[in-house]
Protein backbone atom coordinates (compact mmCIF):
# COMPACT_ATOMS: atom_id res chain seq x y z
CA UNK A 1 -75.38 28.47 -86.31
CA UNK A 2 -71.92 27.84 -87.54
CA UNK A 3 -70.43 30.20 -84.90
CA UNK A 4 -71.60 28.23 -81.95
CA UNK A 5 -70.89 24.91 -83.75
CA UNK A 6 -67.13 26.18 -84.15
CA UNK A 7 -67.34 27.17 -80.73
CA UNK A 8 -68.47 24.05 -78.87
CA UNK A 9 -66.40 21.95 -80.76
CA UNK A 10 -63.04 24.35 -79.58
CA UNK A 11 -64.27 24.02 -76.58
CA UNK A 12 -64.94 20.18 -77.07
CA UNK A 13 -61.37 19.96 -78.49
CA UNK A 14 -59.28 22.12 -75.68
CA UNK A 15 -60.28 19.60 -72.64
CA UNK A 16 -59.00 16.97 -75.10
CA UNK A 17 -55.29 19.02 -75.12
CA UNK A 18 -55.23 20.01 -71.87
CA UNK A 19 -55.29 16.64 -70.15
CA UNK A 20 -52.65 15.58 -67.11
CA UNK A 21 -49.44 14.49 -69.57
CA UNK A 22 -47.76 11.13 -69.08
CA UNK A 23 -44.97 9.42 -70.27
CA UNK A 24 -44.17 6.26 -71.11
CA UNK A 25 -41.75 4.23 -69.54
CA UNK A 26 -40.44 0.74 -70.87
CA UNK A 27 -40.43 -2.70 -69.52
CA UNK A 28 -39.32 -5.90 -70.77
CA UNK A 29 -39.52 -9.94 -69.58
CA UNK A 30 -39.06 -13.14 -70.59
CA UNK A 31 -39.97 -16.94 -69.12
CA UNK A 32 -38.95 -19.76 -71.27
CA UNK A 33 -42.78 -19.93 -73.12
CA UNK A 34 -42.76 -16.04 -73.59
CA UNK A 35 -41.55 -12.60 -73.50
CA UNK A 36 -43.76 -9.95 -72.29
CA UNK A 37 -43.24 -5.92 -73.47
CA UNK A 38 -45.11 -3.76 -70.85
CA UNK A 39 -45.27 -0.12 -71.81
CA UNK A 40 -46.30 1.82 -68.67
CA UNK A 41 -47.80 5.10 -69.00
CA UNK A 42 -46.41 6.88 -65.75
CA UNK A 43 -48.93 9.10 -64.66
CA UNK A 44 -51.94 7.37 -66.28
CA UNK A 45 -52.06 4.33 -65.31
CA UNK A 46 -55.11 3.44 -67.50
CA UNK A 47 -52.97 4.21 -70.66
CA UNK A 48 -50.51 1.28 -70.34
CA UNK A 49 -50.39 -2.03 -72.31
CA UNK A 50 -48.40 -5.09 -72.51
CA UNK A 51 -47.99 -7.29 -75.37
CA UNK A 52 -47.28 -11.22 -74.61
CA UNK A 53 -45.30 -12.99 -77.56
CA UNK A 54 -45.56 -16.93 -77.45
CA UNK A 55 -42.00 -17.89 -78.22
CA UNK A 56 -42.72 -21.05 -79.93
CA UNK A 57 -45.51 -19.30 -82.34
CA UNK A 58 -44.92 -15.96 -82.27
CA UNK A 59 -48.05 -14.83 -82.01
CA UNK A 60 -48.73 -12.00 -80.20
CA UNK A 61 -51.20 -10.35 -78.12
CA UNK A 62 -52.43 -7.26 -76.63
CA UNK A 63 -53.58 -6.86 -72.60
CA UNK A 64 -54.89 -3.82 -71.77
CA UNK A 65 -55.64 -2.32 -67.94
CA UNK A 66 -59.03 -3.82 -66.18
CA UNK A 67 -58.27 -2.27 -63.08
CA UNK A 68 -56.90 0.35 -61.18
CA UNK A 69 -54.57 0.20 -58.54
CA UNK A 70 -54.87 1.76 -54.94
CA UNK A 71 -53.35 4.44 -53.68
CA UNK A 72 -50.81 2.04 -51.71
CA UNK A 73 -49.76 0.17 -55.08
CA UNK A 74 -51.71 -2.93 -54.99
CA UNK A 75 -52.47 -5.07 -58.21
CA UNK A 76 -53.15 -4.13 -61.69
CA UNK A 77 -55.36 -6.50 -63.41
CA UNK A 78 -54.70 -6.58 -67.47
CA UNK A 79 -56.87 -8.10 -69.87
CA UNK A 80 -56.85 -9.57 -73.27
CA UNK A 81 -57.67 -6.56 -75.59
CA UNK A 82 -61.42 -7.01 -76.85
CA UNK A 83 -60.90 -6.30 -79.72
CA UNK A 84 -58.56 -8.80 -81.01
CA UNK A 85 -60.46 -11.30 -82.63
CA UNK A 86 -58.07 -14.02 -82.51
CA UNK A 87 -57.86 -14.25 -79.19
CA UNK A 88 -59.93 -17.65 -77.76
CA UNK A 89 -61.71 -17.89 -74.67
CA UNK A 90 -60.51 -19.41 -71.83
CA UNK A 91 -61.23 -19.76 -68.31
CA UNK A 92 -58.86 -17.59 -66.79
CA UNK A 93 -56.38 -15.55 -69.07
CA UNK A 94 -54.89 -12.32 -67.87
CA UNK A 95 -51.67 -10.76 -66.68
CA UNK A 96 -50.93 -9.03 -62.79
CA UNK A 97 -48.35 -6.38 -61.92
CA UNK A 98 -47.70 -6.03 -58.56
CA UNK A 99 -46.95 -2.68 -56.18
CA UNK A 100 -47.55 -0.53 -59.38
CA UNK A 101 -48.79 3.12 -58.75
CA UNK A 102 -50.62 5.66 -61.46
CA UNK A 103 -47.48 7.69 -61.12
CA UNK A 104 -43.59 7.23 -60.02
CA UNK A 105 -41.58 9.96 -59.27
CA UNK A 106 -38.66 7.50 -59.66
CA UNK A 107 -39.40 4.72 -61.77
CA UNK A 108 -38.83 1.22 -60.57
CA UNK A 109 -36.09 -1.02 -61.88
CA UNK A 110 -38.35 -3.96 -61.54
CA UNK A 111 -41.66 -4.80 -61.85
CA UNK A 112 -43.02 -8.54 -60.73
CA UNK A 113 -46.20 -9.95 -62.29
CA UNK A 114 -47.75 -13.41 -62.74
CA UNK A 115 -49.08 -14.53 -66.36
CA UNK A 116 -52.28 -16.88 -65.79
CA UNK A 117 -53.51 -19.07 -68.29
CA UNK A 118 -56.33 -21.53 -67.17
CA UNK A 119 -55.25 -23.33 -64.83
CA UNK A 120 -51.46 -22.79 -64.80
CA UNK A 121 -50.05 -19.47 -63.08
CA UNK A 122 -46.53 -18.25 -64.59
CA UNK A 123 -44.47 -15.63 -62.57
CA UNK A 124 -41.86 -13.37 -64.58
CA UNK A 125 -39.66 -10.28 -63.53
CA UNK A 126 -40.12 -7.13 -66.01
CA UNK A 127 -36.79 -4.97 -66.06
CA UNK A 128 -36.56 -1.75 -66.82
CA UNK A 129 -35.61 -0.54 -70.66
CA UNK A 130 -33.74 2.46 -71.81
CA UNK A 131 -35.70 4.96 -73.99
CA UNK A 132 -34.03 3.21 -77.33
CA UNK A 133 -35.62 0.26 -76.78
């Protein structure tokens, strides 16, 4: 019994390492109500996040992927993370990168996105970051 337990859980365990690798590539924004850090993982798409900071408050919070782009590089929807318990409700309240694909084989200086908050749409440039960000 403890032979084919050890063996379905290497087995289990190998898919897990032998995923399509991806790297992250660093982005970085600002608008005079926030700053926005968008890490993109280039060559999973789904793996990316951006964290908003509210300059006045400094709070900060977490958007993670909602959907995936086309093959053309259309829209990426990102949503506040679930999880985050601190995060109200509101009636619209997520964050949209535009032309972004699952993988670059040059990466993009700049990335545009809008930042929409109930009723009020804010549009910010992300530039490109060196690896010691």
């Amino acid at each position: 019994m403890r032979v084919i337990l050890t063996t379905v859980l290497l087995t289990i365990s190998s898919y897990a390492f032998s995923q399509k690798a991806f790297e992250f590539a660093y982005y970085y924004g600002k608008t005079k109500n926030f700053e926005i850090k968008l890490s993109l993982a280039n060559g999973y798409i789904l793996g990316s996040e951006i964290i908003k900071t509210d300059i006045k408050t400094g709070k900060k919070v977490k958007y993670l992927p909602n959907e995936i782009p086309g093959k053309n590089g259309h829209s990426l929807v990102f949503l506040p993370d679930s999880n985050d318990k601190t995060v109200r409700i509101r009636k619209r309240d997520n964050i949209i990168l535009h032309k972004i694909k699952e993988a670059y084989e040059s990466l993009p200086g700049e990335i545009n996105g809008i930042y929409g908050i109930d009723l009020k749409t804010y549009s910010f440039n992300l530039h490109h970051q060196s690896a010691n960000h």
